[in-house]
C-alpha atoms as a PDB file:
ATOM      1  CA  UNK A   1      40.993  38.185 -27.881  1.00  0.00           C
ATOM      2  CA  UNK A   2      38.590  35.787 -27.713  1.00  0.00           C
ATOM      3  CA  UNK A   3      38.778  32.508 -25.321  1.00  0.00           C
ATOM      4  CA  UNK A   4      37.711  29.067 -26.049  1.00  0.00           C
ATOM      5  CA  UNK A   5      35.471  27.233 -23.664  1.00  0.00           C
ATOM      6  CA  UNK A   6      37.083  23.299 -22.992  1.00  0.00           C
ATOM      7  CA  UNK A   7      34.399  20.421 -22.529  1.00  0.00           C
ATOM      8  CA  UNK A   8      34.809  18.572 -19.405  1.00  0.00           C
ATOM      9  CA  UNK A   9      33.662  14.812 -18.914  1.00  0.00           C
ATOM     10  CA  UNK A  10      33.080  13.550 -15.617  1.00  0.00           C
ATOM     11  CA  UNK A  11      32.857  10.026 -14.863  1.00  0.00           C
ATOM     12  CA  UNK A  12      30.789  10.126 -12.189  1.00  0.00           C
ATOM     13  CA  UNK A  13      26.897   9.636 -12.339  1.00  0.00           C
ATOM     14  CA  UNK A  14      25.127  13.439 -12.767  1.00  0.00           C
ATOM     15  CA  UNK A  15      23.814  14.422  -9.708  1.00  0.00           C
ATOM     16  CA  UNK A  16      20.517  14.099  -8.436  1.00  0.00           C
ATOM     17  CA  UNK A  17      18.008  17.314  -9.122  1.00  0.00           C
ATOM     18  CA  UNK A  18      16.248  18.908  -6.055  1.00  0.00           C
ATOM     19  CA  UNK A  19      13.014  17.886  -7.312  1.00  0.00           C
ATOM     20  CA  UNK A  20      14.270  14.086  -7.234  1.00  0.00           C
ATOM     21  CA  UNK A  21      15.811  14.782  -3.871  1.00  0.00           C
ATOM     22  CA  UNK A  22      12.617  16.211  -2.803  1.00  0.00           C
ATOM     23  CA  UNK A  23      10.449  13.142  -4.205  1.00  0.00           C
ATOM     24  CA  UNK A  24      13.151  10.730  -2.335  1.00  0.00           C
ATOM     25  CA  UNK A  25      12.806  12.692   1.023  1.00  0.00           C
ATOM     26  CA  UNK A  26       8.721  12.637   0.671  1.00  0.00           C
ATOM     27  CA  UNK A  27       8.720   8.941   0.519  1.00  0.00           C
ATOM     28  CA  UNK A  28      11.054   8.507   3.111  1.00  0.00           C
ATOM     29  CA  UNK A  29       8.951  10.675   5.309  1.00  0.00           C
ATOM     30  CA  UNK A  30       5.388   8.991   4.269  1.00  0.00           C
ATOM     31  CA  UNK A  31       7.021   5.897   4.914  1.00  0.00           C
ATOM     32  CA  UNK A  32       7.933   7.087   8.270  1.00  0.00           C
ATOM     33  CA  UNK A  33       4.278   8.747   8.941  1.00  0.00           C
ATOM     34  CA  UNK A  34       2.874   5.228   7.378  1.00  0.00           C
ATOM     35  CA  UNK A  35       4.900   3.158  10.030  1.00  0.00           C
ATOM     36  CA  UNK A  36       3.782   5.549  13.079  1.00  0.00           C
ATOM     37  CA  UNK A  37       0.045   4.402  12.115  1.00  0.00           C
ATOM     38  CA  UNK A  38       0.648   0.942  11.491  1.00  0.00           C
ATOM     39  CA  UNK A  39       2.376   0.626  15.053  1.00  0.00           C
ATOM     40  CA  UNK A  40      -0.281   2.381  16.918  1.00  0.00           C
ATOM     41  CA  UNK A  41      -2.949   0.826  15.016  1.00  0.00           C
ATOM     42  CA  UNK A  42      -1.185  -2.308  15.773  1.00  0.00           C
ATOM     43  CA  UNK A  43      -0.558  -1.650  19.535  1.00  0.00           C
ATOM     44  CA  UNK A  44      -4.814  -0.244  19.689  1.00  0.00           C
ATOM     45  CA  UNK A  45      -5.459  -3.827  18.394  1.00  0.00           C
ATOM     46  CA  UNK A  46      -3.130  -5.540  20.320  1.00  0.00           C
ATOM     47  CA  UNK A  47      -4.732  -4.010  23.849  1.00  0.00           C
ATOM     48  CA  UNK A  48      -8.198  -3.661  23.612  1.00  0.00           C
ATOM     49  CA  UNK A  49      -9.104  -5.207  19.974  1.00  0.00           C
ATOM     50  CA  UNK A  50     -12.817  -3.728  20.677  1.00  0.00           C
ATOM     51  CA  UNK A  51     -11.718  -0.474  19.397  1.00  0.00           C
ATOM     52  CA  UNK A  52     -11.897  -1.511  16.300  1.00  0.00           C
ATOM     53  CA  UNK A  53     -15.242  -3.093  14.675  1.00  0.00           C
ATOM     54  CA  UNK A  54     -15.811  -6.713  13.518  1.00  0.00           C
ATOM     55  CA  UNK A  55     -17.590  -6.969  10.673  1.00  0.00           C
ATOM     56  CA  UNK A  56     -19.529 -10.471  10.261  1.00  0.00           C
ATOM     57  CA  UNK A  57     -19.530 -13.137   7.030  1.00  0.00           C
ATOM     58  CA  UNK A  58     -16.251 -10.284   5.517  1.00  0.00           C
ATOM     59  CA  UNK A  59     -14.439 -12.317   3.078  1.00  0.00           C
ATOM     60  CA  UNK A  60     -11.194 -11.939   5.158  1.00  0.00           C
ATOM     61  CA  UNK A  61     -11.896 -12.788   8.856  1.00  0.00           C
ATOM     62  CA  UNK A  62      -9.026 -12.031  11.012  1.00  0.00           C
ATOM     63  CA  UNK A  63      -8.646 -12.318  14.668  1.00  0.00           C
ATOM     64  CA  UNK A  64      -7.916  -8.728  15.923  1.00  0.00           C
ATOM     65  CA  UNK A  65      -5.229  -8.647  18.263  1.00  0.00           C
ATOM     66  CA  UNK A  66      -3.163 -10.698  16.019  1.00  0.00           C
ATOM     67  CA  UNK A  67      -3.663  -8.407  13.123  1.00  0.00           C
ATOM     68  CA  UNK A  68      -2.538  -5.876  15.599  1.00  0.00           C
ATOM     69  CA  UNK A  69       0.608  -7.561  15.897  1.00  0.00           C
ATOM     70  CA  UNK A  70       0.920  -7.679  11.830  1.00  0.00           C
ATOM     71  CA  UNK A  71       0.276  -3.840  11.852  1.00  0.00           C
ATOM     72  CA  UNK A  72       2.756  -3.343  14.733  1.00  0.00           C
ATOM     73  CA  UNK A  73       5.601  -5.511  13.200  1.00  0.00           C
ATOM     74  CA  UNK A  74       5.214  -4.143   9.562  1.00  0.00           C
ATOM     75  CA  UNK A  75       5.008  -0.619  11.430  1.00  0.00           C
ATOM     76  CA  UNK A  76       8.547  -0.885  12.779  1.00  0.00           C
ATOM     77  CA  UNK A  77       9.876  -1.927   9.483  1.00  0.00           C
ATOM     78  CA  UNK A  78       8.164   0.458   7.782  1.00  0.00           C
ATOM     79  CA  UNK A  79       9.804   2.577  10.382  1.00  0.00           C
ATOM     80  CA  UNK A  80      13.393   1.731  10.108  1.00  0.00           C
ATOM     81  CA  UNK A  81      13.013   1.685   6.134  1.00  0.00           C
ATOM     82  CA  UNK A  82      12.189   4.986   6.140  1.00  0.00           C
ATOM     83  CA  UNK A  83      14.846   6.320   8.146  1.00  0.00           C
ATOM     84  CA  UNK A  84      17.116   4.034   5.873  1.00  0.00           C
ATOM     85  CA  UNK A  85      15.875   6.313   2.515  1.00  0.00           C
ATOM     86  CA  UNK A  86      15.549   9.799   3.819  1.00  0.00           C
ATOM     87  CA  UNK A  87      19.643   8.974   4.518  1.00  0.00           C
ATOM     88  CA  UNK A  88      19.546   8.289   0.972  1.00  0.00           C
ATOM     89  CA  UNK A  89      20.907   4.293   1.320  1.00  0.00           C
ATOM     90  CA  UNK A  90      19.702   2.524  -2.222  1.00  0.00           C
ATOM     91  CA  UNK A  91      18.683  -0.967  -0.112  1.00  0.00           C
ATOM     92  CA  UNK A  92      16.030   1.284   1.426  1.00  0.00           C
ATOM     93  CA  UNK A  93      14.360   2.181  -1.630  1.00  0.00           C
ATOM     94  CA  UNK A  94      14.355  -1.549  -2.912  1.00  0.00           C
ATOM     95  CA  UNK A  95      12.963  -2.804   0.496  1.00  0.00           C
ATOM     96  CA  UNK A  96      11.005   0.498   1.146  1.00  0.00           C
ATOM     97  CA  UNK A  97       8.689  -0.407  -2.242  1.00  0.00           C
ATOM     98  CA  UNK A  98       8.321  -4.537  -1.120  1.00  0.00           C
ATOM     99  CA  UNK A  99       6.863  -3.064   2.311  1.00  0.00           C
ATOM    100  CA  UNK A 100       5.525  -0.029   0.550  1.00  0.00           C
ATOM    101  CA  UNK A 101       2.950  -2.933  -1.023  1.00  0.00           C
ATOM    102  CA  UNK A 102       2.817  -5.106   1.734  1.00  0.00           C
ATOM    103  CA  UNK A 103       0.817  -2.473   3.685  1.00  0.00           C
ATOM    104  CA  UNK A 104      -1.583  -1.595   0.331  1.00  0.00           C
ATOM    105  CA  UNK A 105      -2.401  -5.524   0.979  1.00  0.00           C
ATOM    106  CA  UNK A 106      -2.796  -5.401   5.083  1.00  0.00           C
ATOM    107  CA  UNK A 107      -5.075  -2.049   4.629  1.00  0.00           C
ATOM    108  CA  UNK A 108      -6.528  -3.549   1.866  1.00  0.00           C
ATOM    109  CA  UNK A 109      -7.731  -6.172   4.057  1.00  0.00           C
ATOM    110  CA  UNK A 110      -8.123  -4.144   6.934  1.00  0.00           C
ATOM    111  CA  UNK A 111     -11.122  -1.986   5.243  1.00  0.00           C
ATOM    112  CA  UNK A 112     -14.245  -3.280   6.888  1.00  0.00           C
ATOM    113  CA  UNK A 113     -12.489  -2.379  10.447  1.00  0.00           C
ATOM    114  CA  UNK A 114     -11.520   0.874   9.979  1.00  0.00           C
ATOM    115  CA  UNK A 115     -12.277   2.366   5.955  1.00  0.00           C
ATOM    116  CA  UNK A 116     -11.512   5.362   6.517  1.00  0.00           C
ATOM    117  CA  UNK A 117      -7.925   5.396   7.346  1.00  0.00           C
ATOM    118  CA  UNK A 118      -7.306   2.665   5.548  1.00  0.00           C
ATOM    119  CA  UNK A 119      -8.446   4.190   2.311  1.00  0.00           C
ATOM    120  CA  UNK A 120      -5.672   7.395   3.445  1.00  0.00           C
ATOM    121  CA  UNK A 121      -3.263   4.758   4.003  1.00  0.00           C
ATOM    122  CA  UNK A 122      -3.486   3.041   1.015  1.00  0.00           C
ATOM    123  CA  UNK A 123      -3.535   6.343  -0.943  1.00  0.00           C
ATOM    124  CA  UNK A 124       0.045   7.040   1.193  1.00  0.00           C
ATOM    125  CA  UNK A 125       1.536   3.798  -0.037  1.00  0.00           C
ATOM    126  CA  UNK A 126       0.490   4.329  -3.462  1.00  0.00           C
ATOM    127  CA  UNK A 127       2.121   7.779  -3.603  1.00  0.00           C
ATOM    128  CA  UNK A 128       5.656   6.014  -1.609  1.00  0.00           C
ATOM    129  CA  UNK A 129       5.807   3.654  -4.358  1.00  0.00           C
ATOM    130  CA  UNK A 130       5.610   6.130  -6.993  1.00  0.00           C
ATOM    131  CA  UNK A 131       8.266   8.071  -5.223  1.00  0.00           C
ATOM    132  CA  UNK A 132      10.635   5.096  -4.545  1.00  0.00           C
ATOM    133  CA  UNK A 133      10.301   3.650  -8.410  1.00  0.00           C
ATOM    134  CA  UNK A 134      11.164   7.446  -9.429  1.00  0.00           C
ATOM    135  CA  UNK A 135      14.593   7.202  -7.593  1.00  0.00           C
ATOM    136  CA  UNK A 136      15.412   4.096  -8.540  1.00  0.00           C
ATOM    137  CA  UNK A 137      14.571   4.445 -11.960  1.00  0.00           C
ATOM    138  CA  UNK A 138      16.313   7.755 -12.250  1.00  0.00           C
ATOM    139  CA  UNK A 139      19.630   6.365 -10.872  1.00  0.00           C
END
């Protein structure tokens, strides 16, 4: 006696893989780890701006402490944005990529004070976007 498998349809969207899940929860955390830096960078500049050196006739001149204030504003965001897509929330990807490339541009611009991490930051972002797109483009 031989038994016939039935095909079942869901209607419901296929569920995520781990590896998806995993790529999701890495940008989430980055973007997390990218806020922490952008707030203390941003409080560093904020309190004693001469941590940081000034680098004369640079294309973008900025006054320190309130590029500290930048980093530290765009560091909460980044912040609460990341806590928003580790929970998996779909806004938080959307918004997570817009801030994702906001802080390529403020490191960008922030390379003759500190290369270094900037570079590492910018390197972060690059990798959150890539994450972010992946989960939105995958459902």
């Amino acid at each position: 006696m031989t038994t016939r498998a039935q095909d079942t349809y869901t209607t419901t969207a296929p569920a995520e893989s781990s590896a998806q899940k995993g790529l999701v929860l890495f940008g989430g955390l980055m973007m997390i780890l990218c806020g922490v830096y952008h707030a203390l960078s941003g409080v560093s500049a904020i309190l004693k701006d001469q941590v940081y050196l000034t680098t004369p006739n640079y294309t973008f001149e900025f006054d320190l402490t309130a590029w500290g204030w930048v980093h530290l504003i765009l560091g909460v965001i980044l912040i609460a944005t990341g806590i928003a897509v580790v929970r998996g929330v779909t806004w938080g990807a959307i918004v997570g990529i817009a801030l994702a490339g906001l802080s390529l541009v403020a490191n960008f611009m922030f390379l003759p004070h500190y290369p270094l991490w900037s570079i590492l930051i910018i390197a972060i972002d690059v990798a959150i976007i890539y994450a972010l797109v992946a989960r939105l483009r995958n459902g």
